[in-house]
Protein backbone atom coordinates (compact mmCIF):
# COMPACT_ATOMS: atom_id res chain seq x y z
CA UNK A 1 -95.68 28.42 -39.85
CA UNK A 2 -94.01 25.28 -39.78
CA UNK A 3 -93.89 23.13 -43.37
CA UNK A 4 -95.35 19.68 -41.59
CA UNK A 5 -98.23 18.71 -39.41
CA UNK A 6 -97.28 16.18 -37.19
CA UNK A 7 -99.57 15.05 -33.73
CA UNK A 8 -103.11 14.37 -32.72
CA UNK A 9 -106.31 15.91 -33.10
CA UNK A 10 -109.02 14.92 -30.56
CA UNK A 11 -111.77 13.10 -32.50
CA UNK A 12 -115.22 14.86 -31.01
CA UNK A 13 -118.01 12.39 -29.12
CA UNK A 14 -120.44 13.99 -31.61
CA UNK A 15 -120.61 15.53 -35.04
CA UNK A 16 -119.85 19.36 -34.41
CA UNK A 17 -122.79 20.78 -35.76
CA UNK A 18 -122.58 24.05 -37.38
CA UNK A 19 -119.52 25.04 -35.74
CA UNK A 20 -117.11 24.03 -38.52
CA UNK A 21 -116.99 22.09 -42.00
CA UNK A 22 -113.85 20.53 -42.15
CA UNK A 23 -110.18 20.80 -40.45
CA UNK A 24 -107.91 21.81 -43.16
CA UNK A 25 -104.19 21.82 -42.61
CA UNK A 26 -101.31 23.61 -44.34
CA UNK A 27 -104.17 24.24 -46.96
CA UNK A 28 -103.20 20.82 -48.22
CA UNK A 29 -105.34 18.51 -46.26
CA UNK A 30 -109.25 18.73 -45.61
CA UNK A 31 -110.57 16.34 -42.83
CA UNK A 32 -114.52 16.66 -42.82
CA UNK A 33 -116.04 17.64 -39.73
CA UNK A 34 -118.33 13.94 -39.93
CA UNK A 35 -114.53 12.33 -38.83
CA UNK A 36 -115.77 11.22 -35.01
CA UNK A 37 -115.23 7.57 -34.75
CA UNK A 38 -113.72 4.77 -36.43
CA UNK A 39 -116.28 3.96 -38.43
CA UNK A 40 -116.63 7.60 -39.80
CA UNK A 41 -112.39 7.26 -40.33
CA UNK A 42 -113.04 4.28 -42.39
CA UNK A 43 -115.46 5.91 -44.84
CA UNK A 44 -113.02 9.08 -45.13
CA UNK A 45 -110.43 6.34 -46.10
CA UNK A 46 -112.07 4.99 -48.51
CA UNK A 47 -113.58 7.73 -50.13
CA UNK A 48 -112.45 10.20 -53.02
CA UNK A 49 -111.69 12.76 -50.68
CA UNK A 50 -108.94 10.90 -48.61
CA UNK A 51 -105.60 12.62 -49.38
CA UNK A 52 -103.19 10.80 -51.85
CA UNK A 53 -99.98 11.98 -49.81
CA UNK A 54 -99.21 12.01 -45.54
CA UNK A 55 -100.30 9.53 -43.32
CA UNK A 56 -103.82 9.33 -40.86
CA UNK A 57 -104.46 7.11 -38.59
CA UNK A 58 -107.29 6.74 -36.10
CA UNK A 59 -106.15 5.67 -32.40
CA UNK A 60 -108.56 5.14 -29.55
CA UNK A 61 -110.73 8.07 -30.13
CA UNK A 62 -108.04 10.97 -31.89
CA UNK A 63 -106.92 11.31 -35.17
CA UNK A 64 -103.17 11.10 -35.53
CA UNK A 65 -102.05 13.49 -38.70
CA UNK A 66 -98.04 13.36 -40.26
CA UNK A 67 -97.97 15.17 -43.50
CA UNK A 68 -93.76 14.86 -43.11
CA UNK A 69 -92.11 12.67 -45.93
CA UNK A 70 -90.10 9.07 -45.33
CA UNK A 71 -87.09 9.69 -44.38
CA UNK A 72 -83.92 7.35 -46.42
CA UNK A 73 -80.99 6.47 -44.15
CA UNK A 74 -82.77 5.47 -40.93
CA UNK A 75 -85.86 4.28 -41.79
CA UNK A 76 -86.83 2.93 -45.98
CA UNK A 77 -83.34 1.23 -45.54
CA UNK A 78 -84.21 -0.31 -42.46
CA UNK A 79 -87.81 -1.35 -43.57
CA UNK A 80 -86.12 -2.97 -46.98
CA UNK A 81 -84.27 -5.13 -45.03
CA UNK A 82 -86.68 -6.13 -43.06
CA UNK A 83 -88.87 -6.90 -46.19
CA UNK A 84 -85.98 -8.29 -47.51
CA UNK A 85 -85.75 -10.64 -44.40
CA UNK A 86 -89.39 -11.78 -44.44
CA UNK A 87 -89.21 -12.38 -48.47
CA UNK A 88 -86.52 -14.97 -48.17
CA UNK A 89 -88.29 -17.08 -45.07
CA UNK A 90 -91.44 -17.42 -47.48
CA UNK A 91 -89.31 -18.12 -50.10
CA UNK A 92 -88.85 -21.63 -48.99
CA UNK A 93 -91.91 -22.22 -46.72
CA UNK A 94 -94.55 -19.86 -47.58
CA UNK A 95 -96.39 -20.47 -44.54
CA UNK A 96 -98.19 -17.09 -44.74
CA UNK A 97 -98.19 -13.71 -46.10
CA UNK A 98 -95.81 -10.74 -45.21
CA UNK A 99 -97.39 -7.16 -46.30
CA UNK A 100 -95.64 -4.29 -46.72
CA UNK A 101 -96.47 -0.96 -45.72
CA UNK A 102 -99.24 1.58 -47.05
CA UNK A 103 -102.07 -1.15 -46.61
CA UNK A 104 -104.35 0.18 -43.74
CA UNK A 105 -105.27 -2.10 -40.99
CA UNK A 106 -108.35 -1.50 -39.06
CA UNK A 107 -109.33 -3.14 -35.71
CA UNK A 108 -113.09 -2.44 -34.81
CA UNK A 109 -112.38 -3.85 -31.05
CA UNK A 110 -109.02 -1.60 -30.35
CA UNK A 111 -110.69 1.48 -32.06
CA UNK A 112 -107.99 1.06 -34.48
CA UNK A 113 -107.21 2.01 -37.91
CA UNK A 114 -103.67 2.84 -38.83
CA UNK A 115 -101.23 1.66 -41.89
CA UNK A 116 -97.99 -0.36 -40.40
CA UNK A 117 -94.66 -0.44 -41.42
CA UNK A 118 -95.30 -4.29 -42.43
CA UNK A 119 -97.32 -7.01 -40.99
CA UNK A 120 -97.75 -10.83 -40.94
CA UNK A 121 -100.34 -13.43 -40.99
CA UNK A 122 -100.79 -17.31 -40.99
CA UNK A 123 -102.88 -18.72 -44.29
CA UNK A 124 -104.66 -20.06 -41.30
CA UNK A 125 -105.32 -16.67 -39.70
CA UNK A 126 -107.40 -15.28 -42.92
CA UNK A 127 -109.20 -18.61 -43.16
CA UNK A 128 -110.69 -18.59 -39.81
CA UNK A 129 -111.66 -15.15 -40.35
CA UNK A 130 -109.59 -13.74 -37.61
CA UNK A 131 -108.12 -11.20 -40.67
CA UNK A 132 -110.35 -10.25 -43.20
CA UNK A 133 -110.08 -8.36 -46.86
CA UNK A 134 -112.17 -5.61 -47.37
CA UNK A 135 -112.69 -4.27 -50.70
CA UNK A 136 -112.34 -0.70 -51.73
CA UNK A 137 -115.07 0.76 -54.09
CA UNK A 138 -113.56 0.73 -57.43
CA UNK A 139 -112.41 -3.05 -56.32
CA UNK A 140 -109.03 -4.12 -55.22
CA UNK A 141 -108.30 -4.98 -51.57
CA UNK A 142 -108.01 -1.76 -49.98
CA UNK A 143 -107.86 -2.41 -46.26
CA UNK A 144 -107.60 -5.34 -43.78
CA UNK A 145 -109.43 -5.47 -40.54
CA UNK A 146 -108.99 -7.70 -37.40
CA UNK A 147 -105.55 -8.99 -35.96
CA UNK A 148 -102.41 -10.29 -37.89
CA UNK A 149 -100.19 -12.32 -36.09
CA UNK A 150 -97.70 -9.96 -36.01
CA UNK A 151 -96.70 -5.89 -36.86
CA UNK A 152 -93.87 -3.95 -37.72
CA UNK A 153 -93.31 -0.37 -36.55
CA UNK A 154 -89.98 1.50 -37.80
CA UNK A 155 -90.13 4.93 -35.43
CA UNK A 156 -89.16 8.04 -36.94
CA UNK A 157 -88.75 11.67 -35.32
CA UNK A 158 -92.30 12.47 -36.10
CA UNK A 159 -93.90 8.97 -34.80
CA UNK A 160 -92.08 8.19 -31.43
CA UNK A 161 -94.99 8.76 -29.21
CA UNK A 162 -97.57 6.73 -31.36
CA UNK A 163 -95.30 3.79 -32.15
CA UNK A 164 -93.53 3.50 -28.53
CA UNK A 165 -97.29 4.06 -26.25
CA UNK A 166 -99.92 4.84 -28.69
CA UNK A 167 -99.61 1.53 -30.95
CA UNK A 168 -97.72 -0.50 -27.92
CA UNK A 169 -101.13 -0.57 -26.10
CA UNK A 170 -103.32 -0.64 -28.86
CA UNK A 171 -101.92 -3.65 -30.70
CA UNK A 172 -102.29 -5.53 -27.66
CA UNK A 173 -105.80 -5.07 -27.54
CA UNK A 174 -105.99 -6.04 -30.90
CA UNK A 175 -104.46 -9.34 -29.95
CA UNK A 176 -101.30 -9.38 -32.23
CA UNK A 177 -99.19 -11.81 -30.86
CA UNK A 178 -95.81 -9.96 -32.37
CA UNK A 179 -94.89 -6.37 -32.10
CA UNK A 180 -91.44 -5.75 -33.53
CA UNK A 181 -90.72 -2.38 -32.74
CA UNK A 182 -87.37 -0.92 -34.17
CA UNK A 183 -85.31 2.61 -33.90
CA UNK A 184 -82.30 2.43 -36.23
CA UNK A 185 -81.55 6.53 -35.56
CA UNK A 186 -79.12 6.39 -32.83
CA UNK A 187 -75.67 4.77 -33.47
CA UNK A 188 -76.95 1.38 -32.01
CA UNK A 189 -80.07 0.31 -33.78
CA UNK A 190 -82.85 -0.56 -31.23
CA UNK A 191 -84.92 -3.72 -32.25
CA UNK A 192 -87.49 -5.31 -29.81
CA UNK A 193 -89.91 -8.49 -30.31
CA UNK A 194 -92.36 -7.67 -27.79
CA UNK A 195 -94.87 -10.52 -27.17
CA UNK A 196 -98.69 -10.24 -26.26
CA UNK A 197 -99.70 -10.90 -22.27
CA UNK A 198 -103.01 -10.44 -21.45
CA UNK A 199 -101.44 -6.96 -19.28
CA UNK A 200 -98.70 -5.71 -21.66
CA UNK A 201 -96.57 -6.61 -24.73
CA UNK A 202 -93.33 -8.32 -22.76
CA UNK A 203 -89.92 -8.04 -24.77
CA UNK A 204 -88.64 -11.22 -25.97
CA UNK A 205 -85.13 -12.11 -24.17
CA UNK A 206 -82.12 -12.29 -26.76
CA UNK A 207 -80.46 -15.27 -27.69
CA UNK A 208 -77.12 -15.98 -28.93
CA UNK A 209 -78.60 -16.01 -32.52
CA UNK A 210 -80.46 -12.81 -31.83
CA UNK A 211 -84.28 -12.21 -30.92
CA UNK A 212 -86.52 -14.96 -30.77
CA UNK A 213 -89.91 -15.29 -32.54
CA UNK A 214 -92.83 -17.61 -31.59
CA UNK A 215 -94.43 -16.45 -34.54
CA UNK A 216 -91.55 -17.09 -37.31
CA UNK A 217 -90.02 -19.69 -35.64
CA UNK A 218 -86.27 -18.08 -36.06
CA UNK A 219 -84.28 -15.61 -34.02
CA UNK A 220 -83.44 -12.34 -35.18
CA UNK A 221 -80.57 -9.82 -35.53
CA UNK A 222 -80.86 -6.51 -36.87
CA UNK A 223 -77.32 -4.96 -37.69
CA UNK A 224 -75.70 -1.86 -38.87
CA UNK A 225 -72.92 -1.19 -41.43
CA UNK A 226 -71.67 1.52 -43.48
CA UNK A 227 -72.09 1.80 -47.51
CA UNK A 228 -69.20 3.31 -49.04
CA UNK A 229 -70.66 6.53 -49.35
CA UNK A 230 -70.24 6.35 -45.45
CA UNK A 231 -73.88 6.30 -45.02
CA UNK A 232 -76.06 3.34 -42.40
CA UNK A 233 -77.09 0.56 -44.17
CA UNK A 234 -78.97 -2.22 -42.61
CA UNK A 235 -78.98 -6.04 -42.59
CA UNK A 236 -81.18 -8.16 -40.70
CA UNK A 237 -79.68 -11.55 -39.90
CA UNK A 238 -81.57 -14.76 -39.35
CA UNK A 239 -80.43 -17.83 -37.20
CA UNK A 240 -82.42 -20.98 -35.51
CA UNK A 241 -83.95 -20.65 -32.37
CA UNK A 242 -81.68 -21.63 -29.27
């Protein structure tokens, strides 16, 4: 039996009936049989039931399950410097808000509910409603639903499909105008900026400075180096738009 659960499980048109209670997994993870749509999702989410450890996500009718653990050298490295990188442009123009990841983002019209790597929004995006906070039961924000202005998705080995298609098609539906989409496990980091069309996200053409960004108003180099334990470390780089 293999020690993780990784892939999809086909979220039924209607409540199964008698057949079965729950899914259970690995004996570590009970998903009730209600689970059909994204509404459903969101209750399980926020109830006392949802699981403290693995990650769920609900994507266009199937429920995506990884119970695998974050992996250090090619992925929390490169999402700290990434936070790293979006901490010191608000440092000196906090022109919005930069969340980390863990905090579940719903979209009712992409059939959507998933928790990024990080995402971004305008003060002016949450005023006109186009984000909204949603409150978990014991208080606290819990969740955000509707469209940031922009995502970020670090693959790993167990998360290539639903980050490179999966997500790809439906944060454009959302309407996110940024999807930065990054693979730092072969020797040459991969980092995209792919940009909303009404058709397709359409990757942003480097510059000399790096990778431009409409929404951030800066270009955009991520870079790898090696720690002195001969390990990958990461450094995203900043420059002004060419």
């Amino acid at each position: 039996m293999p020690t993780t659960f990784t892939g999809e499980v086909p979220g039924p048109a209607k409540p199964p009936g008698g057949h079965y209670d729950a899914l259970i997994i690995e004996d570590r993870v009970r998903i009730p049989a209600w689970v059909t749509d994204l509404a459903s999702f969101r209750r399980w989410a926020h109830s006392d039931d949802y699981p403290e450890t693995g990650e769920f996500a609900y994507l266009g009718g199937k429920l995506w399950v990884d119970l695998s653990r974050e992996e250090l050298l090619t992925h929390n490295r490169v999402k700290v410097a990434f936070t790293g990188a979006f901490v010191i442009v608000l440092q000196n123009d906090p022109f919005g808000e930069f969340v980390a990841d863990r905090m579940r983002l719903s979209n009712p019209e992409a059939d959507l509910s998933v928790e990024p790597d990080g995402l971004f929004y305008f003060w002016s995006t949450a005023q006109s409603g186009k984000l909204r906070f949603v409150e978990g039961a014991r208080g606290g924000i819990m969740e955000l639903e509707g469209t940031p202005d922009l995502v970020l998705e670090i693959v790993s080995a167990t998360s290539v499909g639903k980050d490179t298609v999966r997500l790809r098609e439906l944060y454009r539906r959302a309407g996110v105008t940024e999807y930065w989409l990054v693979d730092a496990r072969g020797p040459e980091p991969r980092f995209e900026i792919l940009r909303h069309t009404p058709t397709d996200y359409v990757a942003a053409e480097p510059q000399a400075n790096g990778l431009p960004s409409a929404v951030l108003g800066r270009a955009f180099q991520l870079i790898r180096t090696t720690n002195p334990l001969g390990q990958p470390q990461f450094e995203v780089r900043m420059g002004q738009l060419g």
